[in-house]
N, C-alpha and C. Protein backbone atom coordinates (compact mmCIF):
# COMPACT_ATOMS: atom_id res chain seq x y z
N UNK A 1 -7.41 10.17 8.47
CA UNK A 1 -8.18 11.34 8.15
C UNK A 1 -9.52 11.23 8.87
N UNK A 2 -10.22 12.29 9.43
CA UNK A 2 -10.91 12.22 10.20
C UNK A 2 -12.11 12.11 9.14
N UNK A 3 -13.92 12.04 9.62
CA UNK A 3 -14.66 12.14 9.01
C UNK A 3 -15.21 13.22 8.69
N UNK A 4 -14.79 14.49 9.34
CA UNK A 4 -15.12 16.03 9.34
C UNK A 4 -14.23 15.97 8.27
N UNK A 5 -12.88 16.40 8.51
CA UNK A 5 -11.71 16.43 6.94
C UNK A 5 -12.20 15.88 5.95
N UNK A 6 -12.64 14.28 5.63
CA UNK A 6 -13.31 13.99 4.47
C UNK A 6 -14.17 14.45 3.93
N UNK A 7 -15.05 14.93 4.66
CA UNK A 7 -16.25 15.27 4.05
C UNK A 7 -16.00 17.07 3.64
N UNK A 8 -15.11 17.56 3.92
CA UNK A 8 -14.67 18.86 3.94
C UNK A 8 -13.87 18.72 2.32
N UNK A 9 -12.96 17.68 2.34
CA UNK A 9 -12.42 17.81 1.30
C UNK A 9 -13.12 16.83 0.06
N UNK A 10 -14.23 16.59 0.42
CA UNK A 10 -14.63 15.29 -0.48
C UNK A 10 -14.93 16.33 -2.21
N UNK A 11 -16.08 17.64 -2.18
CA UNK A 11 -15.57 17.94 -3.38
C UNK A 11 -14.48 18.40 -3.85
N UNK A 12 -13.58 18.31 -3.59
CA UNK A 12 -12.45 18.58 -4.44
C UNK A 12 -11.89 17.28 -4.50
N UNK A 13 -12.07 16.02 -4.16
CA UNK A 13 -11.44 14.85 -4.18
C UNK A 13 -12.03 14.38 -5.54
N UNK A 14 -13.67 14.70 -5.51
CA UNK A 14 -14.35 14.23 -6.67
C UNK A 14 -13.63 14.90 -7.77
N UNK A 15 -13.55 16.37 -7.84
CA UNK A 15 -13.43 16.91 -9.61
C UNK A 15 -11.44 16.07 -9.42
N UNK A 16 -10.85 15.65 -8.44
CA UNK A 16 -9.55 15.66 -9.14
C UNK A 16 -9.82 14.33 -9.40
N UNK A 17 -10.77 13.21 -9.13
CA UNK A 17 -10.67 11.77 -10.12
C UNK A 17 -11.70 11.83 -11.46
N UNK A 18 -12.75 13.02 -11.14
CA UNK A 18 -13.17 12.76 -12.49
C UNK A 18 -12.76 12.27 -13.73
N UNK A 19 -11.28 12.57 -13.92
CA UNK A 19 -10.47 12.55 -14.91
C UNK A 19 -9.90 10.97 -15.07
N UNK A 20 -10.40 9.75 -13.83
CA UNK A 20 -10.04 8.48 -14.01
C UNK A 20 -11.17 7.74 -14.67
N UNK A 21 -11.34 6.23 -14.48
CA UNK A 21 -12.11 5.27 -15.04
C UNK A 21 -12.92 5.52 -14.01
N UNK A 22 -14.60 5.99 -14.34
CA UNK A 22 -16.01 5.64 -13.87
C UNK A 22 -15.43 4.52 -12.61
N UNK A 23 -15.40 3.52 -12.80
CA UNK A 23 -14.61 2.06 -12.14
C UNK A 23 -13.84 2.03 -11.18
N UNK A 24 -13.28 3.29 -11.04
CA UNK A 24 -12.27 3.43 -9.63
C UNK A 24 -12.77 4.57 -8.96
N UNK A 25 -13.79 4.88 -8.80
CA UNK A 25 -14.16 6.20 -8.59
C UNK A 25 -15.33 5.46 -7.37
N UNK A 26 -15.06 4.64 -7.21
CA UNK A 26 -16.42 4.01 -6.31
C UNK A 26 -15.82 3.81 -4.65
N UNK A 27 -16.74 3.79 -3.47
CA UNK A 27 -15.76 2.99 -2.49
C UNK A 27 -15.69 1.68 -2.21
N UNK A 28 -14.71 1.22 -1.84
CA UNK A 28 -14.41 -0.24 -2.06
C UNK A 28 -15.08 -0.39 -0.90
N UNK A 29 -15.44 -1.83 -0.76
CA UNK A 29 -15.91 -2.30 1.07
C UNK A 29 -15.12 -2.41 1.90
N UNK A 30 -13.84 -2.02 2.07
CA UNK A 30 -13.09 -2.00 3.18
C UNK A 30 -13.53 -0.64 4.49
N UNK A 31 -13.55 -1.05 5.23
CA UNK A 31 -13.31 0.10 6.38
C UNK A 31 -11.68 0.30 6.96
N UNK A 32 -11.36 1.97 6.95
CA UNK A 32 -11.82 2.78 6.86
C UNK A 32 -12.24 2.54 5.12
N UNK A 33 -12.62 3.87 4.76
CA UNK A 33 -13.34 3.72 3.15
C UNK A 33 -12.17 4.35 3.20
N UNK A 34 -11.73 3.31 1.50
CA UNK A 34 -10.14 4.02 0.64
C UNK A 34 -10.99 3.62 -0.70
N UNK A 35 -10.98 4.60 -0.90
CA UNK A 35 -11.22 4.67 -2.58
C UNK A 35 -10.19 4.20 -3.21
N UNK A 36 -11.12 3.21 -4.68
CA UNK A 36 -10.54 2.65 -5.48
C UNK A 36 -9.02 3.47 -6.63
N UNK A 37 -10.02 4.78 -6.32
CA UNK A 37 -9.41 6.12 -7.25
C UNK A 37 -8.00 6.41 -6.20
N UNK A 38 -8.29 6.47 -5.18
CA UNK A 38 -6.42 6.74 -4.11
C UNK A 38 -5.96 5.88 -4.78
N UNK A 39 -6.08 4.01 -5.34
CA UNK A 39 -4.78 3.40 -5.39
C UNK A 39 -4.63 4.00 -6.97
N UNK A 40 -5.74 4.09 -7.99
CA UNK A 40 -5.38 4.24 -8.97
C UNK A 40 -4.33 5.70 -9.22
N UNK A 41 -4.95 6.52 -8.99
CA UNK A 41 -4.32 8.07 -8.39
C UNK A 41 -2.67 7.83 -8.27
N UNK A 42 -2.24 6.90 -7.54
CA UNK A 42 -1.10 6.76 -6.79
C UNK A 42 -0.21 6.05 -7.90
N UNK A 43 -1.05 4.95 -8.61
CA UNK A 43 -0.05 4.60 -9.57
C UNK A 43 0.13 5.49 -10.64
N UNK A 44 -1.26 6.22 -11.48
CA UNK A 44 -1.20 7.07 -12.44
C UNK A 44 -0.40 8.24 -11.91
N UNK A 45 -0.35 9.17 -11.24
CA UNK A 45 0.65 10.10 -10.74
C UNK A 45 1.07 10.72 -9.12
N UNK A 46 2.01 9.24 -9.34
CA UNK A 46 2.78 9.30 -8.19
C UNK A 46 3.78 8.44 -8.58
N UNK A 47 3.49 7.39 -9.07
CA UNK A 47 4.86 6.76 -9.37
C UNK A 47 4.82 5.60 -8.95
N UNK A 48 3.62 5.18 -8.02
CA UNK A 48 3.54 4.33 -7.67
C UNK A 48 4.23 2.67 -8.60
N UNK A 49 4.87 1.50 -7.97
CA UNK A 49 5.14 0.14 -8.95
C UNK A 49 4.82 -0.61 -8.10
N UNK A 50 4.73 -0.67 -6.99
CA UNK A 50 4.20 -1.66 -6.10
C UNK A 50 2.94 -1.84 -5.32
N UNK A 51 2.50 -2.86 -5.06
CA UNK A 51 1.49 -3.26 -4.37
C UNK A 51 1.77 -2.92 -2.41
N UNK A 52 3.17 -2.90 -2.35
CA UNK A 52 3.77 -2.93 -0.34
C UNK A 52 3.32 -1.09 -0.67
N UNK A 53 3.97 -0.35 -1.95
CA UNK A 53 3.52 1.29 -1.53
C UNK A 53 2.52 1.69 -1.52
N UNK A 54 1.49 1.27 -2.24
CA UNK A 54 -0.20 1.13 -1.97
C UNK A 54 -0.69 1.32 -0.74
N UNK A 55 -0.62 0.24 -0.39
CA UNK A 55 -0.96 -0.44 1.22
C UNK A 55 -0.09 0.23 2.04
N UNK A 56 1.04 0.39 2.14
CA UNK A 56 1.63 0.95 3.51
C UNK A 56 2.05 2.41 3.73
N UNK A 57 1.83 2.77 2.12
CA UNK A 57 2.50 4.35 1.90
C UNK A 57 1.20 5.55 1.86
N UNK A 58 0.74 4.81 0.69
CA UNK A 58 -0.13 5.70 -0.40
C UNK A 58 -1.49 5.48 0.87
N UNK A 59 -2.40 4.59 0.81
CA UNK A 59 -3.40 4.39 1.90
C UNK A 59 -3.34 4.03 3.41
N UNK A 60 -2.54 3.71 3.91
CA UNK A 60 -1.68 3.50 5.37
C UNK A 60 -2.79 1.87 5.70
N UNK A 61 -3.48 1.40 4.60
CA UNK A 61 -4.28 0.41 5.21
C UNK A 61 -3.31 -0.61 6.11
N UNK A 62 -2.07 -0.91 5.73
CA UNK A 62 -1.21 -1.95 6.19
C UNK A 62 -1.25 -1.09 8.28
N UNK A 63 -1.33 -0.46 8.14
CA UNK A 63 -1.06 0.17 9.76
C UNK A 63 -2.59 0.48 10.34
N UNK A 64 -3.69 0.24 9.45
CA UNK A 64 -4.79 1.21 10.11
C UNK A 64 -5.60 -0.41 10.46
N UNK A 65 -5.06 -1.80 9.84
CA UNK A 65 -6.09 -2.77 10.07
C UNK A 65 -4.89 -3.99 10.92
N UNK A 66 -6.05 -4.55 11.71
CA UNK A 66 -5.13 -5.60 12.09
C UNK A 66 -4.42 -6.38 10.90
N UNK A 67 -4.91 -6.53 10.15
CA UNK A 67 -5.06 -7.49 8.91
C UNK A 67 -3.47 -7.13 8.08
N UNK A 68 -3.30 -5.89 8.24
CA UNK A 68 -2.19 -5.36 7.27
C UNK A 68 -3.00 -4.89 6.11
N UNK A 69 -4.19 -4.58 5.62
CA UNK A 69 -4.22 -4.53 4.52
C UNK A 69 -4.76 -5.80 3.72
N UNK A 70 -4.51 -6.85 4.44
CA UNK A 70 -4.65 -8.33 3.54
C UNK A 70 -5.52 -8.30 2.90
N UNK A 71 -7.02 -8.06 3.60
CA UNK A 71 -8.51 -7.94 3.45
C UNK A 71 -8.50 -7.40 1.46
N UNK A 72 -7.75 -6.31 1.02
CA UNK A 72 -7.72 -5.61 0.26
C UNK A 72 -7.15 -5.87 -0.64
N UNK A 73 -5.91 -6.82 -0.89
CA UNK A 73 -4.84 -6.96 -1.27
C UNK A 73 -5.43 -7.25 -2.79
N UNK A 74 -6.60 -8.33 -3.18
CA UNK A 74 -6.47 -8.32 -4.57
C UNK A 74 -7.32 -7.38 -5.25
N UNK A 75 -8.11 -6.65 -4.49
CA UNK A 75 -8.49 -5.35 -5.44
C UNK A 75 -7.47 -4.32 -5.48
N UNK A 76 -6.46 -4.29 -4.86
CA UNK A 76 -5.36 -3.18 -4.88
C UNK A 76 -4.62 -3.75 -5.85
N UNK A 77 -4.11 -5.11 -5.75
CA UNK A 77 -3.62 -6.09 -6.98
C UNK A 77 -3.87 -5.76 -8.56
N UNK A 78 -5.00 -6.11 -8.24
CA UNK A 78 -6.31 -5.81 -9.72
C UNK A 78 -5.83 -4.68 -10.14
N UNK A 79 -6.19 -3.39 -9.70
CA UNK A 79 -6.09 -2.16 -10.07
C UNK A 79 -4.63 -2.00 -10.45
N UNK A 80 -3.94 -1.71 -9.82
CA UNK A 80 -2.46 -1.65 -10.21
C UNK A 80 -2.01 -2.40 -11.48
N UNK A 81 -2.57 -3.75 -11.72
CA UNK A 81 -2.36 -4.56 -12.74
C UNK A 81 -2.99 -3.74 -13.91
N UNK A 82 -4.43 -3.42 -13.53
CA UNK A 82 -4.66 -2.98 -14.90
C UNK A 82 -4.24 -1.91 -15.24
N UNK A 83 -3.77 -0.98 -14.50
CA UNK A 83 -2.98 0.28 -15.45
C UNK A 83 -1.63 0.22 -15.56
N UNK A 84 -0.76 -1.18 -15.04
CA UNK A 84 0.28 -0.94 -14.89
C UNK A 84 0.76 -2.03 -16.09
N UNK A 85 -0.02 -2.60 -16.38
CA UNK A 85 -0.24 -3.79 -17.67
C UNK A 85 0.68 -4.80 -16.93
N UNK A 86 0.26 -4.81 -15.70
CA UNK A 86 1.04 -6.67 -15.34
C UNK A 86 0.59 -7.71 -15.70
N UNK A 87 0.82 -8.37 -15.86
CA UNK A 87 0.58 -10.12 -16.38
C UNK A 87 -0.11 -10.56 -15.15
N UNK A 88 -0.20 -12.10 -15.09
CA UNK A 88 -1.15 -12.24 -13.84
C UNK A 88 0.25 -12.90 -12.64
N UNK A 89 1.11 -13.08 -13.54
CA UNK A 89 2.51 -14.09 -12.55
C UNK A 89 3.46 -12.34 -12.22
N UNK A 90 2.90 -11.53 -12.95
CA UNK A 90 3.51 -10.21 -12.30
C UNK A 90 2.50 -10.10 -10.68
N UNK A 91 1.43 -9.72 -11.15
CA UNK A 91 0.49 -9.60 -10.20
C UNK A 91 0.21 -10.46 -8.58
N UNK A 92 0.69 -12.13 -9.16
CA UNK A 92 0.92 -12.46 -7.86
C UNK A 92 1.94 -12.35 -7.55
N UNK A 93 2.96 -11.86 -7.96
CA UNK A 93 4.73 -11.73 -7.61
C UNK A 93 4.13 -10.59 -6.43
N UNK A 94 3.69 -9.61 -6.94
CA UNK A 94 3.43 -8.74 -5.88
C UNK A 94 2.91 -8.84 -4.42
N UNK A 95 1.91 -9.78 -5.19
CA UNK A 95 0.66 -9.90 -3.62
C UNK A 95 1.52 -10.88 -2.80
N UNK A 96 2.15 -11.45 -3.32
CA UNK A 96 3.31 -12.63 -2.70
C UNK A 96 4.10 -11.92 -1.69
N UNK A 97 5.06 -11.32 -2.24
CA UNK A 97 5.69 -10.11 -1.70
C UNK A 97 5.54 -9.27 -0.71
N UNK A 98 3.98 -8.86 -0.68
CA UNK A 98 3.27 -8.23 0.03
C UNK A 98 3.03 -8.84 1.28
N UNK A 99 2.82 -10.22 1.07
CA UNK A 99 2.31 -11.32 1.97
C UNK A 99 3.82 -11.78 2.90
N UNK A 100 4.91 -11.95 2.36
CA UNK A 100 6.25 -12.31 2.85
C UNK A 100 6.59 -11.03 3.60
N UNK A 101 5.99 -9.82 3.30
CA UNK A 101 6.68 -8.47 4.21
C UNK A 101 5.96 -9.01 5.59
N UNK A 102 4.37 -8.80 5.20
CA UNK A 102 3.38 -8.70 6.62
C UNK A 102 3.77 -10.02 7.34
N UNK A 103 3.81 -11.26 6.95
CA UNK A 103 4.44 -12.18 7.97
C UNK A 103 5.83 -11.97 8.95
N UNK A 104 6.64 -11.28 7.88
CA UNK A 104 7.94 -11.12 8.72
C UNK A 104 7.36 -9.86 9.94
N UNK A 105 7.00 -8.89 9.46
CA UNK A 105 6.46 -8.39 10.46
C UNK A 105 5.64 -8.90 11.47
N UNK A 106 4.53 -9.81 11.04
CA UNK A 106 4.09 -10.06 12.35
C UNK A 106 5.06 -10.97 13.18
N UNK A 107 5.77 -11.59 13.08
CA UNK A 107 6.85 -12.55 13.47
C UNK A 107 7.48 -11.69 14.37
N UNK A 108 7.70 -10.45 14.04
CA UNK A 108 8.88 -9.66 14.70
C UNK A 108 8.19 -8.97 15.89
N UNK A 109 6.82 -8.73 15.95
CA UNK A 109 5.88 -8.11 16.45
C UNK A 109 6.26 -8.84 18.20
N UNK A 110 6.10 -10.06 17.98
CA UNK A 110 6.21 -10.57 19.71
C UNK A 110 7.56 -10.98 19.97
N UNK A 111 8.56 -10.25 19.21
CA UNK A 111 10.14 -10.23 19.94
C UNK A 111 10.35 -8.72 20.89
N UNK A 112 11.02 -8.74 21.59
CA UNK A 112 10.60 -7.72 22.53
C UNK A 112 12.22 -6.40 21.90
N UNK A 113 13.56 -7.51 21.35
CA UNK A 113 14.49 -6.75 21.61
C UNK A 113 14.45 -6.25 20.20
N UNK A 114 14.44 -5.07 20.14
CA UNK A 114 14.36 -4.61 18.65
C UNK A 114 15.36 -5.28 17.74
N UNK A 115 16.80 -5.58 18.11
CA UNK A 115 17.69 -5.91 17.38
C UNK A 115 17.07 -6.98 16.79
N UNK A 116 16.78 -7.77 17.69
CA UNK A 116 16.28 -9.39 17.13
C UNK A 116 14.96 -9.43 16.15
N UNK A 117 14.05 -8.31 16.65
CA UNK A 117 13.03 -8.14 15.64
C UNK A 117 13.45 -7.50 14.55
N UNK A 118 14.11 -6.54 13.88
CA UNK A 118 14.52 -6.13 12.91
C UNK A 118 15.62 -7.41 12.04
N UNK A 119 16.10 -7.96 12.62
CA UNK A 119 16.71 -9.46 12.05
C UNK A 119 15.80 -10.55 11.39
N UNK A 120 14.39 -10.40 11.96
CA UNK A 120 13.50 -11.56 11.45
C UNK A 120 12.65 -10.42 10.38
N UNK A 121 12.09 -9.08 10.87
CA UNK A 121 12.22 -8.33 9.58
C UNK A 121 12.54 -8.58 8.16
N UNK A 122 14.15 -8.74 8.35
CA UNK A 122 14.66 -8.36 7.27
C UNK A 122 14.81 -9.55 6.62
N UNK A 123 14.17 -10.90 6.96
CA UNK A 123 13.77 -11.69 6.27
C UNK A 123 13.60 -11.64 5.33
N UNK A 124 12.34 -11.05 5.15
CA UNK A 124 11.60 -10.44 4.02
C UNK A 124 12.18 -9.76 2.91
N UNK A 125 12.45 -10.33 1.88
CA UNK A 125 13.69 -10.13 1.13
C UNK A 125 12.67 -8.50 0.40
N UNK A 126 13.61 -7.68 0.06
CA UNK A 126 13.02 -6.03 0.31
C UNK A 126 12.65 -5.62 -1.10
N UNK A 127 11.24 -5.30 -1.33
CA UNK A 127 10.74 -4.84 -2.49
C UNK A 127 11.40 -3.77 -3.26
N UNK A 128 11.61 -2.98 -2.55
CA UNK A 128 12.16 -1.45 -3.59
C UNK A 128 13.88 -1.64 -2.78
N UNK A 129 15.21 -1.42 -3.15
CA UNK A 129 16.17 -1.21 -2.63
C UNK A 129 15.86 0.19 -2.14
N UNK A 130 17.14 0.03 -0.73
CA UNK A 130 17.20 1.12 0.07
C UNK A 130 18.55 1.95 -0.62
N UNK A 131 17.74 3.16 -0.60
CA UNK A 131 18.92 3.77 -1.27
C UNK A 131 19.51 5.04 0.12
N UNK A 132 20.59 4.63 0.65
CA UNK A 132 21.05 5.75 1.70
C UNK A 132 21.15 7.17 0.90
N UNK A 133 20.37 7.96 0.89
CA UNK A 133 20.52 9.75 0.15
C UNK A 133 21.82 10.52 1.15
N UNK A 134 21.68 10.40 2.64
CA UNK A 134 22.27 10.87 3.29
C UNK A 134 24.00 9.72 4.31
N UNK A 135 24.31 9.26 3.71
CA UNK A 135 25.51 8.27 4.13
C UNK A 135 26.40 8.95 4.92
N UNK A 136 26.75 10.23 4.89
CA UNK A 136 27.56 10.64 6.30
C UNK A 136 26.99 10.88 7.62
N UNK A 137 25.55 10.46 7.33
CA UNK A 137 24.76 10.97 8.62
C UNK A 137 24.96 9.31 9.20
N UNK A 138 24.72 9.40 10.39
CA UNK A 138 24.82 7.56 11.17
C UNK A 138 23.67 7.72 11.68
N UNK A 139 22.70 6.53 11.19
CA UNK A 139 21.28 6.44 12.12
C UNK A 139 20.36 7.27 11.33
């Protein structure tokens, strides 16, 4: 999102978190700025259960930083935990998880043949199952 768009849509971003915790309503220190209120937002209504849809879905931080997102990972952690009432061995299950995706990816990053990179990919044993919606389609 550009900085013209933000600032275009910023009051109406405000009245739709008013309605969260004072506490997530702030910007975190990451660059770009992702508000605390997007991850909360995302778990309160969206559906959000994971820490990988946070980061790679809901805020695109996993694609916008070299880092993946890492930089962020336990305030996105945090938050999710507290409205999602995880325990703390829930909480690192996640960031764990999170951490086993972005390695396999970077791993796969300097294989050149896709086949072979999608093989070290799929390492990464897969947070949400893939559910095929469309199975007569190929590809």
């Amino acid at each position: 999102m550009s900085l013209f768009t933000a600032r275009r849509l910023l009051p109406g971003i405000r009245s739709l978190y008013r309605s969260l915790s004072p506490a997530y309503c702030v910007w975190t220190k990451r660059k770009p700025p992702s508000r605390r209120a997007e991850i909360a937002f995302g778990v309160l209504y969206e559906g959000v259960l994971h820490v990988e849809d946070l980061l790679a879905r809901r805020t695109r931080l996993c694609y916008e930083h070299r880092n993946r997102g890492l930089a962020a990972i336990d305030e996105v952690a945090k938050i999710a935990a507290d409205i999602l009432g995880w325990n703390e061995a829930a909480k690192a299950h996640e960031i764990e998880n999170y951490k086993a995706r972005c390695d396999a990816e970077e791993k796969a990053e300097g294989i050149v043949s896709e086949d072979e990179a999608q093989k070290v990919r799929e390492q990464a044993v897969p947070i949400t199952e893939f559910v095929d919606v469309a199975p007569q389609i190929d590809g």
